[in-house]
Protein backbone atom coordinates (compact mmCIF):
# COMPACT_ATOMS: atom_id res chain seq x y z
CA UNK A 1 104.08 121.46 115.07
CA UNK A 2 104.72 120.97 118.74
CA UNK A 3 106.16 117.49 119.57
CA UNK A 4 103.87 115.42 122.19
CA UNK A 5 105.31 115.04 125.76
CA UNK A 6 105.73 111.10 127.10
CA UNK A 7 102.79 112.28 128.93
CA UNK A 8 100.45 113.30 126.41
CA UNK A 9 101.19 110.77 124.81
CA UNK A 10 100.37 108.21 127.35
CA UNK A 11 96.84 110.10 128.13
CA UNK A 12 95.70 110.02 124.77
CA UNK A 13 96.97 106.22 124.32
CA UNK A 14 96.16 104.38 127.59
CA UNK A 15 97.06 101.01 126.30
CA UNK A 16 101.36 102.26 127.08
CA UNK A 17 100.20 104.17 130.33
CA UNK A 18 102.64 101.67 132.22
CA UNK A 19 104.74 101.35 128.91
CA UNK A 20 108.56 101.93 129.63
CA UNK A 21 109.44 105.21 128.75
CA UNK A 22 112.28 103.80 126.25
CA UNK A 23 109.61 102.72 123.73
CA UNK A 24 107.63 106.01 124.12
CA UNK A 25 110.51 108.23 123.53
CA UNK A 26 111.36 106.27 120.28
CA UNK A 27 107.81 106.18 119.15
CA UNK A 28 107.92 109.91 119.53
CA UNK A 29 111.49 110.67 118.21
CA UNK A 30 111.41 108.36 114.97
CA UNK A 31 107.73 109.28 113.61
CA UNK A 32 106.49 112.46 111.61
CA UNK A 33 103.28 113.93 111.85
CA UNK A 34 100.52 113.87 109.56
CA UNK A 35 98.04 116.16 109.71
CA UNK A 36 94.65 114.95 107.60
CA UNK A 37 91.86 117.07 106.49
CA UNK A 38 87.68 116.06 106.54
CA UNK A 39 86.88 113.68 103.80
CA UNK A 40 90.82 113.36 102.98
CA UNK A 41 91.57 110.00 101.65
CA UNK A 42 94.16 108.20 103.99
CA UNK A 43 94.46 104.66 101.81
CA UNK A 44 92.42 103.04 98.62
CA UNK A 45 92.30 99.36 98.46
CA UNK A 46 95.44 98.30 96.74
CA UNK A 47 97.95 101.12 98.10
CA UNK A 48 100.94 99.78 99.90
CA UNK A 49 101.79 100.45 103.41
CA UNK A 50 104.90 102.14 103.94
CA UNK A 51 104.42 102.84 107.48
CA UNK A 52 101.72 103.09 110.24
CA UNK A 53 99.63 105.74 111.91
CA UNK A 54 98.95 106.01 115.80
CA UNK A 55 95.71 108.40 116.12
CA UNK A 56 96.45 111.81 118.36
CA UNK A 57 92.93 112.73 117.14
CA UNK A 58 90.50 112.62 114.58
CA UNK A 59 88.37 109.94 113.03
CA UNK A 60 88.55 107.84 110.35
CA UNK A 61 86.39 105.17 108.43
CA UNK A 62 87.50 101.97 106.90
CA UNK A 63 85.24 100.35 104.25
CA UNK A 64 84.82 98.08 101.19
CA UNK A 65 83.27 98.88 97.70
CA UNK A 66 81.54 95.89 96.54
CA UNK A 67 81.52 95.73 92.19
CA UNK A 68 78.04 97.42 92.07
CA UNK A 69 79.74 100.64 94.08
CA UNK A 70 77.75 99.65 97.06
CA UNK A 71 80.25 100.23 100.33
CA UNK A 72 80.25 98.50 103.83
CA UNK A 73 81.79 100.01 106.97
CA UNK A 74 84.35 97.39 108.39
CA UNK A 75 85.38 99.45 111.34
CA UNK A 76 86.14 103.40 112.46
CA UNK A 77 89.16 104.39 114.08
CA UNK A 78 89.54 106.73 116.75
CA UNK A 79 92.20 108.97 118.62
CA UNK A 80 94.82 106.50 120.59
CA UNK A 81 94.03 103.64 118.09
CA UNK A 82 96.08 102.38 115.28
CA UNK A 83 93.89 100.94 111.67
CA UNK A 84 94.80 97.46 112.14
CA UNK A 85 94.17 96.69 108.61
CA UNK A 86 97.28 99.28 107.68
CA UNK A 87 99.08 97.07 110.65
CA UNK A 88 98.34 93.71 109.14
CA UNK A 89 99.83 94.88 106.09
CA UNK A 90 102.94 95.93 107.43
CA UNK A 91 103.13 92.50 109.16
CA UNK A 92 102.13 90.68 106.05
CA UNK A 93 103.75 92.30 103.25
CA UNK A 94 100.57 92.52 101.68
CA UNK A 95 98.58 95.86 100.07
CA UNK A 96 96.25 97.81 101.86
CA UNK A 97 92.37 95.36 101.31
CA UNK A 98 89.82 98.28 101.71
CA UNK A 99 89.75 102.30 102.03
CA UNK A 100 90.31 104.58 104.28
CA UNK A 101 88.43 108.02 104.78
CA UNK A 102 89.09 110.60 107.08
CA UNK A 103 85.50 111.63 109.12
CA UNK A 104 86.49 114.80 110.59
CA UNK A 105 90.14 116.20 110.40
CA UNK A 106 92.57 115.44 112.27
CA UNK A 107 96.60 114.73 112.99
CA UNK A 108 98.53 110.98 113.49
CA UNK A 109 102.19 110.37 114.19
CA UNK A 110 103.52 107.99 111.40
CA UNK A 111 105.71 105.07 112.22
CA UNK A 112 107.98 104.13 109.07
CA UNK A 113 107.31 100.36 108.30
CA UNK A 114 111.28 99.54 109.15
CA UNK A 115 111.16 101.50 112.76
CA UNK A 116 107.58 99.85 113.27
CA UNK A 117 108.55 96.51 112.55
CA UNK A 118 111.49 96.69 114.85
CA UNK A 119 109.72 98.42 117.77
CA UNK A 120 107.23 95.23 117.61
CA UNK A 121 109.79 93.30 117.91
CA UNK A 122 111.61 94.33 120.86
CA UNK A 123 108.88 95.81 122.94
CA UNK A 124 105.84 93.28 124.38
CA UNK A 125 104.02 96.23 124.76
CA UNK A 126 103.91 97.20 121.51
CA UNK A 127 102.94 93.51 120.50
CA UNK A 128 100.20 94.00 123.36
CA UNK A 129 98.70 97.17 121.81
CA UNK A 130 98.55 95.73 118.14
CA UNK A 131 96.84 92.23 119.28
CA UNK A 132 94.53 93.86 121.61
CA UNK A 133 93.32 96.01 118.39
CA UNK A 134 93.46 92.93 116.62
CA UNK A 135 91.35 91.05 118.93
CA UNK A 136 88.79 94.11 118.84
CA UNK A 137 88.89 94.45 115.42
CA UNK A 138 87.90 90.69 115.00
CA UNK A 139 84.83 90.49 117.71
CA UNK A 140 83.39 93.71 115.63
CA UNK A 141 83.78 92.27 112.19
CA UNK A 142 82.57 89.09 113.31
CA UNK A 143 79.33 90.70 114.62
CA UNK A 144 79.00 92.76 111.27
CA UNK A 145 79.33 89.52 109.32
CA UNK A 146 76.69 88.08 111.30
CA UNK A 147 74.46 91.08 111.05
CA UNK A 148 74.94 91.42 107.26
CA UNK A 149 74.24 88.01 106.73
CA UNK A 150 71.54 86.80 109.02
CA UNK A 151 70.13 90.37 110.86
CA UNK A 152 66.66 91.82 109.16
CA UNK A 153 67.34 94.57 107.57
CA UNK A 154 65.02 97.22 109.20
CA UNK A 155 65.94 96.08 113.04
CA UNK A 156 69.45 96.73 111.94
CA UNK A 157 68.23 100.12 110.50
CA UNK A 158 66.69 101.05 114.15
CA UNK A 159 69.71 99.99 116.09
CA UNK A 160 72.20 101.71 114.04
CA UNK A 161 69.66 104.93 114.69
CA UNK A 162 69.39 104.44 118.45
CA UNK A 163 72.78 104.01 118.28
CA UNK A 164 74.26 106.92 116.87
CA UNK A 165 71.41 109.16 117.57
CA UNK A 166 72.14 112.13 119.94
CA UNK A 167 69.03 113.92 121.90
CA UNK A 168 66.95 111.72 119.78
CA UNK A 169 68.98 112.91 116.50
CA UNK A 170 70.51 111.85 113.25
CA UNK A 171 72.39 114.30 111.58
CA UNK A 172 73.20 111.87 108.64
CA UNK A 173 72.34 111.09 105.10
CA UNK A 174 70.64 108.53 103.90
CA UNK A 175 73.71 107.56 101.47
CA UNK A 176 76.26 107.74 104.93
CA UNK A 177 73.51 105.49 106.79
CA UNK A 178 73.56 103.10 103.34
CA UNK A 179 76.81 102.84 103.59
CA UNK A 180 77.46 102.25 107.06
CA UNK A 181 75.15 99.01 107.14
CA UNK A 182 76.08 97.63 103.57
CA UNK A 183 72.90 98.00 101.86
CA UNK A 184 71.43 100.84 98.94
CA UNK A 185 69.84 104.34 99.67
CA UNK A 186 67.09 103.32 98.40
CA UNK A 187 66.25 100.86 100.38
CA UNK A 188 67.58 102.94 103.50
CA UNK A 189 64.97 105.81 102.26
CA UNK A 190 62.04 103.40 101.89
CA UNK A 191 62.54 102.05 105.27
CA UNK A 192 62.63 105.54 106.81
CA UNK A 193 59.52 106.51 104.78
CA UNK A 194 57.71 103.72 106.05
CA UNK A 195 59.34 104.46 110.20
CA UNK A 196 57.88 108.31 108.92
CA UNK A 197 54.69 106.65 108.24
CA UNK A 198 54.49 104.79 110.89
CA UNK A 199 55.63 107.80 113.44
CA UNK A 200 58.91 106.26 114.52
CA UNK A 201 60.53 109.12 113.06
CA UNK A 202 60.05 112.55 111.27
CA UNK A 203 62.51 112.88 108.29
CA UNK A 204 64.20 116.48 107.16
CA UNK A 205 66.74 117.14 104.72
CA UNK A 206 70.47 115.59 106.39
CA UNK A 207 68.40 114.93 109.54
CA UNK A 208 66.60 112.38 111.22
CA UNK A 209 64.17 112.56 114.89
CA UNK A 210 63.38 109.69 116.71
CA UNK A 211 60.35 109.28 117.96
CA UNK A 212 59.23 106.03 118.92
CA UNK A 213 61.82 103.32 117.55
């Protein structure tokens, strides 16, 4: 695979667009890259972290598995992002605390743990782009917690579809939705049965319209 220029580099992470080009050239020169396919799995709670990945593109979904198998989405990551859970890890010396799915494929560079370690170390811009995910990270989880524990089920159900709806469309399952807000199908399919009723939405198979939410 072709290496990345400084400069691609720089446009698809904008956090080190003023970075010195020092610390982009070893970023570059002392990672691999990993390419990932759809639905590959990246980590499983309990793997170690040997090194990080920094996102050239792709997505990928983080979530916990709760005893009865139902799963909560903590965060997704996206091209020019790191997983900050895999970071915390490395800065920890702890396991990897939830999984990690790949949504579409996609390729990272990947930082061994010693090189990343030392790069945080002696660059303040690479301590600047690992606590500004950190910060982001937190304010989202935060607002999940607070959603899971005091929001009303079906309001969260309509906000997560006017969210990710495009022209008026869901092109998601009613499992992926369940496990996105941290409840059961069932009760996802029951709530979209009674928006159906109701003429909020008209339901097809993998596909949702909006109507009136």
């Amino acid at each position: 695979m072709k290496r990345i220029t400084e400069e691609e580099f720089r446009r698809i992470f904008p956090m080190f667009r003023n970075s010195p080009g020092g610390l982009i050239r070893e970023i570059i020169s002392e990672s691999r890259y990993h390419q990932f396919k759809q639905d590959a799995t990246l980590y499983s709670d309990g793997d170690a972290c040997p090194g990080i990945g920094l996102f050239l593109s792709g997505e990928i979904r983080v979530f916990k598995i709760g005893d009865g198998g139902r799963e909560i989405t903590l965060y997704e990551v996206f091209p020019g992002e790191t997983c900050i859970l895999n970071a915390s890890c490395i800065l920890a010396q702890r396991q990897y605390p939830a999984n990690a799915v790949a949504l579409t494929d996609g390729v990272l560079l990947f930082i061994p743990e010693g090189v990343f370690l030392r790069l945080v170390a002696e660059y303040e811009d690479m301590r600047g782009f690992i606590f500004a995910l950190f910060s982001q990270r937190f304010t989202s989880i935060m607002e999940l917690i607070d959603e899971v524990a005091f929001g009303r089920m079906d309001k969260r159900l309509i906000d997560y579809l006017i969210e990710k709806g495009e022209n008026d469309i869901i092109d998601r399952t009613h499992q992926q939705i369940a496990n996105d807000l941290g409840t059961s199908r069932e009760v996802v399919s029951r709530l979209l049965k009674d928006f159906e009723r109701k003429g909020k939405v008209v339901l097809s198979r993998h596909m949702i319209h909006l109507k009136k939410l």
